[in-house]
C-alpha atoms as a PDB file:
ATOM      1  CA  UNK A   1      53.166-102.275 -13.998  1.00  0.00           C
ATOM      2  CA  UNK A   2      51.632-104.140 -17.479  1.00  0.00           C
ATOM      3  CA  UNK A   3      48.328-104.677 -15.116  1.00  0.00           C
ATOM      4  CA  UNK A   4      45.289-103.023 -16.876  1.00  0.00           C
ATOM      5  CA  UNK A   5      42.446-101.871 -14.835  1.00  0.00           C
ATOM      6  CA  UNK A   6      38.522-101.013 -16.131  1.00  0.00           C
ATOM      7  CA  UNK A   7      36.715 -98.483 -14.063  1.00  0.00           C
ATOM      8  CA  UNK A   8      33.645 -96.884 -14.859  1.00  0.00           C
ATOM      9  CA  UNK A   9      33.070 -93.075 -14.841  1.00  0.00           C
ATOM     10  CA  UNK A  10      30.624 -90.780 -14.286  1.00  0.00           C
ATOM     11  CA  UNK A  11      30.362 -88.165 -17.168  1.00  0.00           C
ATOM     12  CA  UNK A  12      29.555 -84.385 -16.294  1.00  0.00           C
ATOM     13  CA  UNK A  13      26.093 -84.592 -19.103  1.00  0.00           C
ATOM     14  CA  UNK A  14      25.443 -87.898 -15.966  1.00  0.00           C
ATOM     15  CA  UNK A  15      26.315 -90.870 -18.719  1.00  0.00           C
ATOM     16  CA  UNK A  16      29.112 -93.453 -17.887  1.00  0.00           C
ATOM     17  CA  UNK A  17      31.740 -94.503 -19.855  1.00  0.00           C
ATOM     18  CA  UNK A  18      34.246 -97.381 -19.268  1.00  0.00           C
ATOM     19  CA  UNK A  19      37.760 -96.704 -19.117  1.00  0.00           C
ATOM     20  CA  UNK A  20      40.551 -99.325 -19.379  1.00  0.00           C
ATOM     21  CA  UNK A  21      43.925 -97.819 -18.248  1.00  0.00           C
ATOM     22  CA  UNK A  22      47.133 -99.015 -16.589  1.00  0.00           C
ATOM     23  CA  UNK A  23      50.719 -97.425 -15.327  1.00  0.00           C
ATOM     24  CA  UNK A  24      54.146 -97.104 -16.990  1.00  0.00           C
ATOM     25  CA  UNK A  25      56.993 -95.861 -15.818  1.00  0.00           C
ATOM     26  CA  UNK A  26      59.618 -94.169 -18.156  1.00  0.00           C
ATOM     27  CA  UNK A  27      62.898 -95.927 -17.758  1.00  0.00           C
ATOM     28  CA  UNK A  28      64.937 -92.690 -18.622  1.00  0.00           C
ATOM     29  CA  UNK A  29      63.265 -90.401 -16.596  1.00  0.00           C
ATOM     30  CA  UNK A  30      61.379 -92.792 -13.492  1.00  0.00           C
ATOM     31  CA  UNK A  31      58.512 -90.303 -14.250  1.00  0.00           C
ATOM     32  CA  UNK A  32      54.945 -92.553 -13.849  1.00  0.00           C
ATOM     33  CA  UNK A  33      51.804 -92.020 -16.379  1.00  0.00           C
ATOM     34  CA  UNK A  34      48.993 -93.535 -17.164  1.00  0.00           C
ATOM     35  CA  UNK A  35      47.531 -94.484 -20.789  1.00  0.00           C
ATOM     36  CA  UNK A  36      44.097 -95.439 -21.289  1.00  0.00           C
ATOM     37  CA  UNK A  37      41.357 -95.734 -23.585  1.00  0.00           C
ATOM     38  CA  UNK A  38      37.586 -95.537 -23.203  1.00  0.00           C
ATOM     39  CA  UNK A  39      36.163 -99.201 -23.745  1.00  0.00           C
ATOM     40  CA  UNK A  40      32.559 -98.288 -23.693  1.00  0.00           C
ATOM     41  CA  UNK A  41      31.434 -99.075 -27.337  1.00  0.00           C
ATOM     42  CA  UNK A  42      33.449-102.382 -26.494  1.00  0.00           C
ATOM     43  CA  UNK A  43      32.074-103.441 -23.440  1.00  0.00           C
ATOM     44  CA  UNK A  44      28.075-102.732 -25.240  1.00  0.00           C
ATOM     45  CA  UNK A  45      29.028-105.153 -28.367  1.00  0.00           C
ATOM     46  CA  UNK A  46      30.433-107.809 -25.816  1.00  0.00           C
ATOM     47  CA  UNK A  47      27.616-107.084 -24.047  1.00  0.00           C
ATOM     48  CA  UNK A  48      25.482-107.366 -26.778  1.00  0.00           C
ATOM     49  CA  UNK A  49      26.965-110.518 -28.199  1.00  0.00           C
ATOM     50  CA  UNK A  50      26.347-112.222 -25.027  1.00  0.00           C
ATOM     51  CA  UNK A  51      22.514-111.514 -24.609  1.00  0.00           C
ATOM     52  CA  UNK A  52      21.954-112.668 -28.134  1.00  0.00           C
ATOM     53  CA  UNK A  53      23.869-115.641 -27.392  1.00  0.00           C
ATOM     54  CA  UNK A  54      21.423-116.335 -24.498  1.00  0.00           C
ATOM     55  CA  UNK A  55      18.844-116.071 -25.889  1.00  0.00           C
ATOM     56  CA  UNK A  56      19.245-117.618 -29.253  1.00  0.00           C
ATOM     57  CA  UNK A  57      21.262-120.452 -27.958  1.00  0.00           C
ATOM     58  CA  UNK A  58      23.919-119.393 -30.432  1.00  0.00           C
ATOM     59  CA  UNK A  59      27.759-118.883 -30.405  1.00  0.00           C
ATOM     60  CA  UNK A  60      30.136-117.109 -33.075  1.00  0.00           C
ATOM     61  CA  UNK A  61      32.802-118.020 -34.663  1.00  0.00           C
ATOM     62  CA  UNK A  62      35.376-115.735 -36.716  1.00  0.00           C
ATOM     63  CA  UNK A  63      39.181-116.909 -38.366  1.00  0.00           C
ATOM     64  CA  UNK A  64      41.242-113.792 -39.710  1.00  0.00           C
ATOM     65  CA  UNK A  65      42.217-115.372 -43.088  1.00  0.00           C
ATOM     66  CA  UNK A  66      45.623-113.400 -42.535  1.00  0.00           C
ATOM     67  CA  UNK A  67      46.814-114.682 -39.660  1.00  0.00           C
ATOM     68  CA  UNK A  68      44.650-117.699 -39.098  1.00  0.00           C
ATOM     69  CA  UNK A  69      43.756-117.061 -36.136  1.00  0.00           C
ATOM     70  CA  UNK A  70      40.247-118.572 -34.987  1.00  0.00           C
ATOM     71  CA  UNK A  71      38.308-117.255 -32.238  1.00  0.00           C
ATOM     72  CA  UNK A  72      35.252-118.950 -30.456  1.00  0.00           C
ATOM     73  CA  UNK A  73      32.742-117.304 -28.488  1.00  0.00           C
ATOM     74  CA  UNK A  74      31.859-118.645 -24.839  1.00  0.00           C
ATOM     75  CA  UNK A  75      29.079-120.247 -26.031  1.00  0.00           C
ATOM     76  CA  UNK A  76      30.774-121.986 -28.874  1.00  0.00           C
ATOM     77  CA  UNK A  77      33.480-123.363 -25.796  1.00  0.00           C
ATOM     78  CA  UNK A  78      29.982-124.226 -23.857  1.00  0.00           C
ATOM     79  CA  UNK A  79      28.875-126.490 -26.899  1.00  0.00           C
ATOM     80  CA  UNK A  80      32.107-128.029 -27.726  1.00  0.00           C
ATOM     81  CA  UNK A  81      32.143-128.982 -24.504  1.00  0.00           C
ATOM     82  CA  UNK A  82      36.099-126.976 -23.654  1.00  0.00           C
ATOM     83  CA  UNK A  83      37.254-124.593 -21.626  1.00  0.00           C
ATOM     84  CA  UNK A  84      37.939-121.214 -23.183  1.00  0.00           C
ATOM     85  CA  UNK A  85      40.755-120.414 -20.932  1.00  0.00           C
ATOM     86  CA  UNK A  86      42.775-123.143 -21.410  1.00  0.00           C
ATOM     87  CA  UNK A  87      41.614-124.227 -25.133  1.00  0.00           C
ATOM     88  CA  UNK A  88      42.807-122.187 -27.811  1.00  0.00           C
ATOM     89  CA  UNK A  89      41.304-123.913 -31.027  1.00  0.00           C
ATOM     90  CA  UNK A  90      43.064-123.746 -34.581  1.00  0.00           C
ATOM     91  CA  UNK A  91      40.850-124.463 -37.672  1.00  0.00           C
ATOM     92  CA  UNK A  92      42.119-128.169 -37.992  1.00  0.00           C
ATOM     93  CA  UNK A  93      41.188-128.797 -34.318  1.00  0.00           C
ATOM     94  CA  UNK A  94      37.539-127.551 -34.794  1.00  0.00           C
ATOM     95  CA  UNK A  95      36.914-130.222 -37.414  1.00  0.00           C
ATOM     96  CA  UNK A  96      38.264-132.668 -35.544  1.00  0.00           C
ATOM     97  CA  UNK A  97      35.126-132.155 -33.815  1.00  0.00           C
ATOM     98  CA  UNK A  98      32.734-132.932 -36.514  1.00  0.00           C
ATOM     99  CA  UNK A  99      31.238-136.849 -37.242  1.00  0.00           C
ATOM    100  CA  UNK A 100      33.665-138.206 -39.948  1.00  0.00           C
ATOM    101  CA  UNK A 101      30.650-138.826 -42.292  1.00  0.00           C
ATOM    102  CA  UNK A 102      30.610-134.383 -41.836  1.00  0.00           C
ATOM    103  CA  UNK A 103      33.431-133.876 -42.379  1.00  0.00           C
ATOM    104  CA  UNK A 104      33.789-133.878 -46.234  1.00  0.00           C
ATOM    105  CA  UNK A 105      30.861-131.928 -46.264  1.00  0.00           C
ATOM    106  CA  UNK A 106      32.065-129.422 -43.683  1.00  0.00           C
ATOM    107  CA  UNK A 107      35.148-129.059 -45.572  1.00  0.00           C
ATOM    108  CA  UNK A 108      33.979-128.092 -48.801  1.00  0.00           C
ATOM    109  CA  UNK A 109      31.550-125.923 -47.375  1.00  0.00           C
ATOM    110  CA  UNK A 110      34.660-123.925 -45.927  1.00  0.00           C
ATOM    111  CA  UNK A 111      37.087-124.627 -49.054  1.00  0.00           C
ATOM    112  CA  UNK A 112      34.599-122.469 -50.937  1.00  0.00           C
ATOM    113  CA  UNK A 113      33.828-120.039 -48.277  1.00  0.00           C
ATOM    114  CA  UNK A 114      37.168-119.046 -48.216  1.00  0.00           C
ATOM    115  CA  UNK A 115      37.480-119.330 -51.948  1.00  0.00           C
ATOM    116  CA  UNK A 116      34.783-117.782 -53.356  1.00  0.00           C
ATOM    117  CA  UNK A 117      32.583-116.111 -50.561  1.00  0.00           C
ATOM    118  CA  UNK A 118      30.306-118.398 -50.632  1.00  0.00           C
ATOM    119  CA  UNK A 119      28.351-118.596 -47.492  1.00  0.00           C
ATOM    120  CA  UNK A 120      26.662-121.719 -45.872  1.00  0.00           C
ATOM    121  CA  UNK A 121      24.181-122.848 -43.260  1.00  0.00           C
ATOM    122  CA  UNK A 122      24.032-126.566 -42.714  1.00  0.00           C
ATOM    123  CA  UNK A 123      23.217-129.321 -39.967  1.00  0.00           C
ATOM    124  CA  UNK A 124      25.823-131.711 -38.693  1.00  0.00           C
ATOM    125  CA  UNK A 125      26.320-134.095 -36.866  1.00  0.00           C
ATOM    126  CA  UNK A 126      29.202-133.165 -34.260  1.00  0.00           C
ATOM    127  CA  UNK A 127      30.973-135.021 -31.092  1.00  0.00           C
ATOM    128  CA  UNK A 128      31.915-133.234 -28.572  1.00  0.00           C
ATOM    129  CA  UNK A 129      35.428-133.171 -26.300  1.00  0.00           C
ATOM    130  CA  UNK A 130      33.273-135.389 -23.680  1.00  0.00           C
ATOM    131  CA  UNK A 131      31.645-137.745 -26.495  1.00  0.00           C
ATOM    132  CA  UNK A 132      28.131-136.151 -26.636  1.00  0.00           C
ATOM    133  CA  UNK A 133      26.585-136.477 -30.183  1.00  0.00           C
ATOM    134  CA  UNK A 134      25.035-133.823 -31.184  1.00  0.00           C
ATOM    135  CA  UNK A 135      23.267-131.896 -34.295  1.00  0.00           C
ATOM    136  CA  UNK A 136      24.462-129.137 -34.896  1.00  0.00           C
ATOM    137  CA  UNK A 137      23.764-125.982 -37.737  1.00  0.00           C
ATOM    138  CA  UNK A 138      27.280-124.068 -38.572  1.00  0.00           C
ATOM    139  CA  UNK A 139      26.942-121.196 -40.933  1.00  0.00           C
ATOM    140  CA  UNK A 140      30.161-119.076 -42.358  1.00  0.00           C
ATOM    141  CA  UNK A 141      29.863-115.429 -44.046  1.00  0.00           C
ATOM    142  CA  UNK A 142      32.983-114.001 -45.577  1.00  0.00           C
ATOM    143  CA  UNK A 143      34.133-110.279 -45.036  1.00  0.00           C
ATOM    144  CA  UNK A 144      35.669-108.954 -48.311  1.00  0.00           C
ATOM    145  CA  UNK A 145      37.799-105.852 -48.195  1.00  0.00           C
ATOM    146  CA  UNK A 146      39.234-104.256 -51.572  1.00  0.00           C
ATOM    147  CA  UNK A 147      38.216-107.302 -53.276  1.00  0.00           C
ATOM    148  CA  UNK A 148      39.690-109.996 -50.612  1.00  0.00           C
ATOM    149  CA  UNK A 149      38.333-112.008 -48.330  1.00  0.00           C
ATOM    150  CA  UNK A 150      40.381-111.478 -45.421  1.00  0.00           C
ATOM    151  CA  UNK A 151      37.606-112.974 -42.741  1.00  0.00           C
ATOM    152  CA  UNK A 152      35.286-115.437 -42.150  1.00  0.00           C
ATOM    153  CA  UNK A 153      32.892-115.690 -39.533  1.00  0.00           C
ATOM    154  CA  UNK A 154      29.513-117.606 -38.691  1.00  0.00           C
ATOM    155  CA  UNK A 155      26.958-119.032 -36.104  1.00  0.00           C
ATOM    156  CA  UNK A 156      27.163-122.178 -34.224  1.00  0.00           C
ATOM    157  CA  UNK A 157      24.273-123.764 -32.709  1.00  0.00           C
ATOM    158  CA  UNK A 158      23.079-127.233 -30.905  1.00  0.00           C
ATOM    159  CA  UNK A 159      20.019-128.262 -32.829  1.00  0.00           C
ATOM    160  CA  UNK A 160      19.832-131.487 -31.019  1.00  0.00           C
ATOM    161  CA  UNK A 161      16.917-131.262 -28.825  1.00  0.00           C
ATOM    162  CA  UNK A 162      15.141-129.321 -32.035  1.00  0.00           C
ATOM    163  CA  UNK A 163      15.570-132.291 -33.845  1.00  0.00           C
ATOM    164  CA  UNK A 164      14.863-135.099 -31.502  1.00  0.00           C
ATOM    165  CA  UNK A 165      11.551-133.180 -30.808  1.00  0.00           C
ATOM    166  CA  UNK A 166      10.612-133.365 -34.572  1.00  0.00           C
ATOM    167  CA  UNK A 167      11.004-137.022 -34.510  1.00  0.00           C
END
């Protein structure tokens, strides 16, 4: 019974909201209920992340500085050229990615980022998993709570054809 299931509901004012919800079964008692929680707001920002992906041509990028864990969007996946099901990127593998003459400079960017706050937007040149060169602008922002920086997060773009067209 871990399944989860979405539905969508009609509202009595005639508005829907999105509800994620999913059986469990008591071991003591064998009695069955359901938990759930309405996913609305979620389902807009994902949503909403998507469409500006679209149509900017841009993905995002965050790493919680806590647990290290690095998340790409679908559109980051789409430029690196992996599949976001079966690739789960760490930090080290994402600048494995990167030319080796941007790497240093990718590196220091983040060093600081994480350091200071510092945030960056710069153009790079960048291989991807099939071999593809590419140009691309990375940019990292830093989310400071009490103080700490406890995430960074940024854009990720192919600038390639941009480029070649300035040429």
């Amino acid at each position: 019974y871990n399944e989860h299931y979405t539905h969508r509901f009609r509202k009595e004012d005639g508005s829907y909201l999105w509800f994620k919800w999913q059986f469990n079964k008591d071991e003591n008692t064998s009695d069955y209920y359901i938990i759930g929680e309405d996913v609305s707001e979620l389902k807009r920002i994902n949503s909403a992340l998507t469409a500006l992906e679209t149509t900017t041509d841009t993905g995002y990028w965050e790493i919680d500085l806590d647990t290290r864990h690095l998340y790409w969007s679908d559109y980051v996946h789409r430029i690196h050229e992996t599949n976001p099901i079966t690739f789960k990127p760490k930090l080290e593998d994402g600048i494995k990615f990167y030319h080796p003459d941007s790497i240093p400079r990718l590196i220091s960017k983040l060093q600081k980022l994480e350091e200071t706050g510092e945030s960056y937007s710069t153009d790079l040149n960048f291989i991807t998993s099939k071999g593809k060169n590419l140009i691309v602008n990375a940019t990292g922002f830093s989310e400071v709570i009490n103080g700490r920086i406890v995430r960074n997060f940024g854009t990720f773009k192919d600038l390639t054809m941009q480029k070649e067209d300035e040429i």
